[in-house]
PDB file of N, CA and C in Angstrom:
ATOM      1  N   UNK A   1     108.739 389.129 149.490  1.00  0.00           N
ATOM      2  CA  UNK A   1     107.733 390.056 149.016  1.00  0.00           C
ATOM      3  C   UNK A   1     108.244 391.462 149.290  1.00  0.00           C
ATOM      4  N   UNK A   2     108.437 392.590 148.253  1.00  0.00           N
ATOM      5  CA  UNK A   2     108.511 393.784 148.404  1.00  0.00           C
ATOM      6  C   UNK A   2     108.070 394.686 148.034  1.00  0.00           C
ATOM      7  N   UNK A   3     108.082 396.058 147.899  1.00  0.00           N
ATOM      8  CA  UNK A   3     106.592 397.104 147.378  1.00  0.00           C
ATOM      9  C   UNK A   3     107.455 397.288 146.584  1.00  0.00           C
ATOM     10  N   UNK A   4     106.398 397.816 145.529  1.00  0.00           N
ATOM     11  CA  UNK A   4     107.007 398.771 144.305  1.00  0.00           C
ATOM     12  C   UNK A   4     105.433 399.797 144.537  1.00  0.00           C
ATOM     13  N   UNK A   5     105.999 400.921 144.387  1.00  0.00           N
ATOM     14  CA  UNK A   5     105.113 402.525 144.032  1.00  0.00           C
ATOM     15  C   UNK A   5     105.207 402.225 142.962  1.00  0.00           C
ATOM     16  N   UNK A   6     104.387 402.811 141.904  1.00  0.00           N
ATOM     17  CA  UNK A   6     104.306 403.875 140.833  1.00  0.00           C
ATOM     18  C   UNK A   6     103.650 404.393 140.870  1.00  0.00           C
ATOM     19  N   UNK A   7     103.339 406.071 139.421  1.00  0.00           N
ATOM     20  CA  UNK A   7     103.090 407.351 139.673  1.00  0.00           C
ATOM     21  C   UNK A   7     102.017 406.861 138.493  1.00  0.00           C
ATOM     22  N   UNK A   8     102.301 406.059 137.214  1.00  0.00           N
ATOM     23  CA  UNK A   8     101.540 406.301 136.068  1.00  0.00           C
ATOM     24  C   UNK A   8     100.663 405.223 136.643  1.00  0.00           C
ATOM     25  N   UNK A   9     100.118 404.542 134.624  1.00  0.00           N
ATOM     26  CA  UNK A   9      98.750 403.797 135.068  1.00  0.00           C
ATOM     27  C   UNK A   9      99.047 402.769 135.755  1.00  0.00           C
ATOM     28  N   UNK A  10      99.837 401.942 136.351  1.00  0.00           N
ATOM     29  CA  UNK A  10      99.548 401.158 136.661  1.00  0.00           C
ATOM     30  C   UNK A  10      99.429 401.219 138.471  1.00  0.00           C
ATOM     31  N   UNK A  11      98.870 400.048 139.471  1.00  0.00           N
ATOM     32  CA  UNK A  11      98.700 400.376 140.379  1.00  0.00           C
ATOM     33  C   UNK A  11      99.800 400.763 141.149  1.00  0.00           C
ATOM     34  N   UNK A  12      99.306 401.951 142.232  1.00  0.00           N
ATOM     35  CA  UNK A  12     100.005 402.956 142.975  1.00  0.00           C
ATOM     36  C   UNK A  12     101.611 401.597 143.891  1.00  0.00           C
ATOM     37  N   UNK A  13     100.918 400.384 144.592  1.00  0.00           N
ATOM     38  CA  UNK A  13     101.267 399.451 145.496  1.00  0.00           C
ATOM     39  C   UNK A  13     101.292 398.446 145.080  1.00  0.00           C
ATOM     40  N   UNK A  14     101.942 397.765 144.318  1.00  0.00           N
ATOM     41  CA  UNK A  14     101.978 396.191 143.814  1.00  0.00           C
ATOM     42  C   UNK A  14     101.970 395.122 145.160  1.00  0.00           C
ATOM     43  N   UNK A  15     102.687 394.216 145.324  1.00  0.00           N
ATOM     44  CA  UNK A  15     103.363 393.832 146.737  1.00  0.00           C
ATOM     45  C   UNK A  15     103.630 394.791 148.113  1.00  0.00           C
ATOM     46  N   UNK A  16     103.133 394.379 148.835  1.00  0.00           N
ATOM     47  CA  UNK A  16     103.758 395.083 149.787  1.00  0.00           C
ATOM     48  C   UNK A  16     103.222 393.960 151.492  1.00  0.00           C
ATOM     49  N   UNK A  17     104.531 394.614 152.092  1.00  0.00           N
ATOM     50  CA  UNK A  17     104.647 393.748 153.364  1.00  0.00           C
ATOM     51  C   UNK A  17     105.086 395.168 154.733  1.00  0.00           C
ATOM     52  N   UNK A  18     104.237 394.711 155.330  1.00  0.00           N
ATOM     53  CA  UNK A  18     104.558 395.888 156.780  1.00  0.00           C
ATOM     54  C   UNK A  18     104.748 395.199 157.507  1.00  0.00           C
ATOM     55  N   UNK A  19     105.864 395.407 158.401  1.00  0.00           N
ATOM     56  CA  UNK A  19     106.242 395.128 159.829  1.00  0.00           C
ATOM     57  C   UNK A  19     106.776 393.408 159.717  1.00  0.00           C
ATOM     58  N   UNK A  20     107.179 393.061 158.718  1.00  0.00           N
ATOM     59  CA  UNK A  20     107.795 391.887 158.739  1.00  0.00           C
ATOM     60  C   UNK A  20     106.684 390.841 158.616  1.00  0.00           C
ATOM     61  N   UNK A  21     105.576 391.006 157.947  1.00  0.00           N
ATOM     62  CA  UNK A  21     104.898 389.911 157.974  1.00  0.00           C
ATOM     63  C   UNK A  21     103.415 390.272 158.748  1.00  0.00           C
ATOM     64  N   UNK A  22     103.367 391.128 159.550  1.00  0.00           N
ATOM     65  CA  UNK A  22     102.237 391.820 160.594  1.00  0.00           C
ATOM     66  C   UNK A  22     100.491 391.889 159.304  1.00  0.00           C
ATOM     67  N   UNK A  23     101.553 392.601 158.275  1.00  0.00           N
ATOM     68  CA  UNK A  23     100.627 393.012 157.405  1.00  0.00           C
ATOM     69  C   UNK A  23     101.264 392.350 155.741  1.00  0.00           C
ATOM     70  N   UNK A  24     100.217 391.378 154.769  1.00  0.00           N
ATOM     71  CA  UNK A  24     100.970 391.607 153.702  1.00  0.00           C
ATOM     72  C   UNK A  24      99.662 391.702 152.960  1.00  0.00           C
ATOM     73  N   UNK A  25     100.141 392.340 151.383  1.00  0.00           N
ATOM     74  CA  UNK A  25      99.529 392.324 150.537  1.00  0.00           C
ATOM     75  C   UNK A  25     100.247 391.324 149.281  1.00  0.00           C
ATOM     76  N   UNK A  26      99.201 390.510 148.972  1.00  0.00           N
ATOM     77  CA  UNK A  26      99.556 389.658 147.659  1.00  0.00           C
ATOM     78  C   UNK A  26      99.103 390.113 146.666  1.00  0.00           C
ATOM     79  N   UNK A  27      99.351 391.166 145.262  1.00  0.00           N
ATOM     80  CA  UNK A  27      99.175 391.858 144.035  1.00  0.00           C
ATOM     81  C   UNK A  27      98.887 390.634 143.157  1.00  0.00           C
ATOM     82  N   UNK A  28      99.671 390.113 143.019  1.00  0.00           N
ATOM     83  CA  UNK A  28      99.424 388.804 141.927  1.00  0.00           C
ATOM     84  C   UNK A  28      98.455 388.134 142.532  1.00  0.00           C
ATOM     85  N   UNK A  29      98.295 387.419 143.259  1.00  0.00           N
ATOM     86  CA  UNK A  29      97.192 386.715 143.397  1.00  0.00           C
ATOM     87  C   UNK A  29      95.937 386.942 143.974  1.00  0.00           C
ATOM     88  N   UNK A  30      95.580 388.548 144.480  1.00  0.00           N
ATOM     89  CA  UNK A  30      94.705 389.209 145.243  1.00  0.00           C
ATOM     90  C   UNK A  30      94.199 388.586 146.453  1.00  0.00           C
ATOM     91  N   UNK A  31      95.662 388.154 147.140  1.00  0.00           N
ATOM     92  CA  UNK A  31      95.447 388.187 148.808  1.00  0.00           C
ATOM     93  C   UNK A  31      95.738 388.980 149.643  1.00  0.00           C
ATOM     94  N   UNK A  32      95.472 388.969 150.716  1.00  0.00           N
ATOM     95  CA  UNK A  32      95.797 389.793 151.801  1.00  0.00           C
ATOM     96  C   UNK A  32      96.415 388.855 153.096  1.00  0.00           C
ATOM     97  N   UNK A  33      97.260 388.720 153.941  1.00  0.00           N
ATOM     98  CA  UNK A  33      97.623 388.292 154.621  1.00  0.00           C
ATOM     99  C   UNK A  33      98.218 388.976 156.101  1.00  0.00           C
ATOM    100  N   UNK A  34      97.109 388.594 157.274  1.00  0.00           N
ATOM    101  CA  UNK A  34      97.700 389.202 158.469  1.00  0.00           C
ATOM    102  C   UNK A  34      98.454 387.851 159.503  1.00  0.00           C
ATOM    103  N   UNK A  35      99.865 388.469 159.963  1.00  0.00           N
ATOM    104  CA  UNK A  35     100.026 387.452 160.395  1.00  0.00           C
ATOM    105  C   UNK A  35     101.171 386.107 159.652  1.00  0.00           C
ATOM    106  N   UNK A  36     101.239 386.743 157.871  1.00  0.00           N
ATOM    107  CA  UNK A  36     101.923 385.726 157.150  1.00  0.00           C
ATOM    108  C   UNK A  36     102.210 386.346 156.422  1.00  0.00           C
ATOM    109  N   UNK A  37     103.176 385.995 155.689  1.00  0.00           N
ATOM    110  CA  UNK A  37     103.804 386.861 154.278  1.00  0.00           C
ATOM    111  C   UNK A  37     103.489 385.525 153.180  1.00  0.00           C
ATOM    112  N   UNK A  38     102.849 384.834 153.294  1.00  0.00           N
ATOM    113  CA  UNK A  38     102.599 383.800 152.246  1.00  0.00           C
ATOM    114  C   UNK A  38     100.863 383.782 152.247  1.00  0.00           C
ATOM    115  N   UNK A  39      99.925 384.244 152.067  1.00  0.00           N
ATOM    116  CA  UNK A  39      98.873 384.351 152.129  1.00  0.00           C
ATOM    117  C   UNK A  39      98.293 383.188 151.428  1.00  0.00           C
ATOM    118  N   UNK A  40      97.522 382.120 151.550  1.00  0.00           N
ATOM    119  CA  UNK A  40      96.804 381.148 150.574  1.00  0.00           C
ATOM    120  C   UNK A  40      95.763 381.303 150.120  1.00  0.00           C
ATOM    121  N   UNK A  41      94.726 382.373 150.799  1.00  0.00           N
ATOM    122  CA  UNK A  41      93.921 382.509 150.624  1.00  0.00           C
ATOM    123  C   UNK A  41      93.166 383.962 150.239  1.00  0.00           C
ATOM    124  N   UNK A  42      91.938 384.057 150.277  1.00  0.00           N
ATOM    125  CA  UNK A  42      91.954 385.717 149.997  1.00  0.00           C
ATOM    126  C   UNK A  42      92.223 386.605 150.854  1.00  0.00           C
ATOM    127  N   UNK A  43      91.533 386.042 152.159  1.00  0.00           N
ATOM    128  CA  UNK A  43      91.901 386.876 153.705  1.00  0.00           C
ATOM    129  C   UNK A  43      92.366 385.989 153.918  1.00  0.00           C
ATOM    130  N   UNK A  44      94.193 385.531 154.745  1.00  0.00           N
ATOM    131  CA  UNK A  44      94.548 384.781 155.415  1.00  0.00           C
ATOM    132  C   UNK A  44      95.104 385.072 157.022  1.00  0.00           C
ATOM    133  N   UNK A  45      94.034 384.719 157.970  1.00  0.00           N
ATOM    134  CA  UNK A  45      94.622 385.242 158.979  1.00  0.00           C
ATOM    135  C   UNK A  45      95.546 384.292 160.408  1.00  0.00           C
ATOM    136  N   UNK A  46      96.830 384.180 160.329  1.00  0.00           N
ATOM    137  CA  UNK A  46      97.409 383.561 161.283  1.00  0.00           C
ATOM    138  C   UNK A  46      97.467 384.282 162.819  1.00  0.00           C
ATOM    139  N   UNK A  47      96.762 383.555 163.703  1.00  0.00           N
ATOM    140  CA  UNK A  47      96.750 384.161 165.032  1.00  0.00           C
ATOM    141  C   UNK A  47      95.429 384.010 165.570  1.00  0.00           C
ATOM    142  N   UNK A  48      95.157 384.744 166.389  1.00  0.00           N
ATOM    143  CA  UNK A  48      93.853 384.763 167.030  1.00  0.00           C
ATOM    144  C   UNK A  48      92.863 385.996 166.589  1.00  0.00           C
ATOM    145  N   UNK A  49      91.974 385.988 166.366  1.00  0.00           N
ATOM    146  CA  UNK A  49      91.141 386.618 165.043  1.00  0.00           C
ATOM    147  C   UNK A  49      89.520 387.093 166.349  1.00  0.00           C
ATOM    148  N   UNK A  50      89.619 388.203 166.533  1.00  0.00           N
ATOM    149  CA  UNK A  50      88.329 388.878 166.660  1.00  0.00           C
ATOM    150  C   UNK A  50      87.193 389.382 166.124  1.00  0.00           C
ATOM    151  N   UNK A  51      85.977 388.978 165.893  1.00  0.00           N
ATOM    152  CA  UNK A  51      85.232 389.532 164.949  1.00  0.00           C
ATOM    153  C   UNK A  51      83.964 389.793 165.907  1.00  0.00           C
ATOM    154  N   UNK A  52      83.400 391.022 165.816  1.00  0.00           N
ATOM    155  CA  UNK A  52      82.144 391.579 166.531  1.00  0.00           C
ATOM    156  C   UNK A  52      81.106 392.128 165.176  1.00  0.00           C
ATOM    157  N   UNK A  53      80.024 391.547 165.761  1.00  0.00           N
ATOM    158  CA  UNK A  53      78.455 391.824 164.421  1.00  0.00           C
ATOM    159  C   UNK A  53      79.035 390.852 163.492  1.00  0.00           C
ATOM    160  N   UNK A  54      79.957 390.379 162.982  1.00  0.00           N
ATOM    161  CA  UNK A  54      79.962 389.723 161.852  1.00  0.00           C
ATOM    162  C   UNK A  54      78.842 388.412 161.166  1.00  0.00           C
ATOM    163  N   UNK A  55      78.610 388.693 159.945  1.00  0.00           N
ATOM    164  CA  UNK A  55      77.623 387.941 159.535  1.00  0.00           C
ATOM    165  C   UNK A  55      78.803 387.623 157.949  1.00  0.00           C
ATOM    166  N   UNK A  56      78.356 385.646 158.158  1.00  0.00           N
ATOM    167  CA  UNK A  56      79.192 385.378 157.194  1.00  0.00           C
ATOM    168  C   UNK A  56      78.312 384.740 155.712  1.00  0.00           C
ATOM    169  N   UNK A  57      78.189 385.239 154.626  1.00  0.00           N
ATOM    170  CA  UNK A  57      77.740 384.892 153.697  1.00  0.00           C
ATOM    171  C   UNK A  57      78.620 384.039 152.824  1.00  0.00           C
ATOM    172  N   UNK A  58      78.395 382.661 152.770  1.00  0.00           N
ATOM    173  CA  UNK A  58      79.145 381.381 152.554  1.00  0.00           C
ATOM    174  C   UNK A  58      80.039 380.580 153.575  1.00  0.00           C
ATOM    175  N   UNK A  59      81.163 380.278 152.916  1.00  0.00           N
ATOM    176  CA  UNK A  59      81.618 378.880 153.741  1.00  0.00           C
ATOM    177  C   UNK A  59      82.223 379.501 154.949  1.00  0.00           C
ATOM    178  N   UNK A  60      82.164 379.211 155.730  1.00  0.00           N
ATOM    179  CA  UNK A  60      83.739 379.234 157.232  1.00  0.00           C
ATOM    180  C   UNK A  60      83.883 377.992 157.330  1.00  0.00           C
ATOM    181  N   UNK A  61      85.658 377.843 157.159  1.00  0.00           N
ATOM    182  CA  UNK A  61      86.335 377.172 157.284  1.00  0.00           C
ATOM    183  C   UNK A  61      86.942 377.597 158.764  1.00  0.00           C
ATOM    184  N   UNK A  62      87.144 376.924 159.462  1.00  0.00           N
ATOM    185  CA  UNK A  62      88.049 376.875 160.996  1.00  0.00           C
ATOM    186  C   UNK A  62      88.724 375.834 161.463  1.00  0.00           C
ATOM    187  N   UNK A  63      90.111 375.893 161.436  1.00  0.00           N
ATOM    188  CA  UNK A  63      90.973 375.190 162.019  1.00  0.00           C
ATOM    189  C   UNK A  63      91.787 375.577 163.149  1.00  0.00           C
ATOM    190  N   UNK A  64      91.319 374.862 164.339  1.00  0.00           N
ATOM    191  CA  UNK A  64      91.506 374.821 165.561  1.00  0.00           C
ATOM    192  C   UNK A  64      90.320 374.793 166.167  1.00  0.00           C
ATOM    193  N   UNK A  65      89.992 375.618 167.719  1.00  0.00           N
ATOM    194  CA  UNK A  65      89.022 375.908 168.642  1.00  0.00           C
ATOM    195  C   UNK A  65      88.433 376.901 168.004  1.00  0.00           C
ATOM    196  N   UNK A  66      87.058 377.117 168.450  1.00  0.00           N
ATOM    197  CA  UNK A  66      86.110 377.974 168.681  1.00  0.00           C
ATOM    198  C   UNK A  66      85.821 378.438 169.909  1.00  0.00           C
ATOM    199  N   UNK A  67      85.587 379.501 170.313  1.00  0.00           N
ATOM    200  CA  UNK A  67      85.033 380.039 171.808  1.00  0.00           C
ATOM    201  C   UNK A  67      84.228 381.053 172.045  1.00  0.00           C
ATOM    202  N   UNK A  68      83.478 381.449 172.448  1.00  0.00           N
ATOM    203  CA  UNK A  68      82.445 382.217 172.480  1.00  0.00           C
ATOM    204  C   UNK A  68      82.231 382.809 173.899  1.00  0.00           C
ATOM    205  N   UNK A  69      81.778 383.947 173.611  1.00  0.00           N
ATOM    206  CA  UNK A  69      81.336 384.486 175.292  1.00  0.00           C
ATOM    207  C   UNK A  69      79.609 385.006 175.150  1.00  0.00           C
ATOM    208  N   UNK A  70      79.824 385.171 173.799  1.00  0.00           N
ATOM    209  CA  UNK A  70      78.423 385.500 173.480  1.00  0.00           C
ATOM    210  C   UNK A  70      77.456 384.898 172.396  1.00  0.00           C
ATOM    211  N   UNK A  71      76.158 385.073 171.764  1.00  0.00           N
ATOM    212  CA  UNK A  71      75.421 384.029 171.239  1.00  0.00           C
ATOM    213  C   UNK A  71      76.135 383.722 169.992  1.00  0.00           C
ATOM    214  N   UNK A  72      75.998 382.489 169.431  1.00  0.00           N
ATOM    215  CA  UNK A  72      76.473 382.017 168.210  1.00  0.00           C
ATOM    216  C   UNK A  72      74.661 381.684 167.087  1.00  0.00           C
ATOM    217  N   UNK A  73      74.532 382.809 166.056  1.00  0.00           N
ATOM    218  CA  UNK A  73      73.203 382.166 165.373  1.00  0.00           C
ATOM    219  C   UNK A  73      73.313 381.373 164.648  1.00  0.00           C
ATOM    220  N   UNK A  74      72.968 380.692 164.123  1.00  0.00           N
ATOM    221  CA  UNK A  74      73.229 379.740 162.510  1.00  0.00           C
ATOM    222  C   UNK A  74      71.660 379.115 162.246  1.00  0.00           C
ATOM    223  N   UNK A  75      71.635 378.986 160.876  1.00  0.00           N
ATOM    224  CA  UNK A  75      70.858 378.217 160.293  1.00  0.00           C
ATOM    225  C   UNK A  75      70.687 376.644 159.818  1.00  0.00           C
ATOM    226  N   UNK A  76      72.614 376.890 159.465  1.00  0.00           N
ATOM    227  CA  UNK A  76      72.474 375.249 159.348  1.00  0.00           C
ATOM    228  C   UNK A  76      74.046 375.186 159.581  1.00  0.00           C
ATOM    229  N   UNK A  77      74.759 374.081 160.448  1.00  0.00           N
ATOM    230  CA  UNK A  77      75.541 373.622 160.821  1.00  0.00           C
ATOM    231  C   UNK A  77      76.369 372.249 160.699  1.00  0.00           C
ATOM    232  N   UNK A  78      77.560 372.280 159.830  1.00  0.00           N
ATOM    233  CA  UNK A  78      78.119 370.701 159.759  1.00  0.00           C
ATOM    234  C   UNK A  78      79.139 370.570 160.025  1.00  0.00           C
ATOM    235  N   UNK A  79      79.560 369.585 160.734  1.00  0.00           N
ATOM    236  CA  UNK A  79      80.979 369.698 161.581  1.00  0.00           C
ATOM    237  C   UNK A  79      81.620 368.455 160.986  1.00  0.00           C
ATOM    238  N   UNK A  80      83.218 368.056 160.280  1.00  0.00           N
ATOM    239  CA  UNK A  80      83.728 367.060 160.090  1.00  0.00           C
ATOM    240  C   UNK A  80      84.809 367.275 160.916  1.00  0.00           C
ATOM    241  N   UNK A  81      85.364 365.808 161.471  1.00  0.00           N
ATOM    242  CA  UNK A  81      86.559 365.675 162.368  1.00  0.00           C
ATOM    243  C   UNK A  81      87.926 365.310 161.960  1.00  0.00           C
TER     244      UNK A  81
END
């Protein structure tokens, strides 16, 4: 994956990758990827992932552990193994 600029109409940042993978952007397929230079998804994040206030409208998917220090709300909950 590598950047291309341009000046006219089309977008400023096509591809682009920072820090070896730290940060990527997928142009063609409108992902974003922290953590991976192969993104699968729309946000793909490899590593350990912090989120404070977050409220999720639709699915979470999670693979691995969960851990918490503080309350977890939900409405409705389904867990497969």
């Amino acid at each position: 994956m590598g950047s291309s600029i341009f000046f006219d109409q089309n977008p400023v940042i096509a591809d682009l990758e920072v820090d070896g993978g730290t940060l990527s952007v997928d142009e063609t397929n409108n992902r974003v990827g922290v953590g991976t230079t192969t993104p699968a998804t729309t946000l793909d994040v490899n590593g350990t992932t912090t989120l404070d206030n977050t409220n999720i409208d639709g699915t979470l998917t999670v693979t691995g552990d969960i851990s918490t220090t503080g309350e977890v709300k939900t409405a409705k909950v389904s867990f497969t193994d």
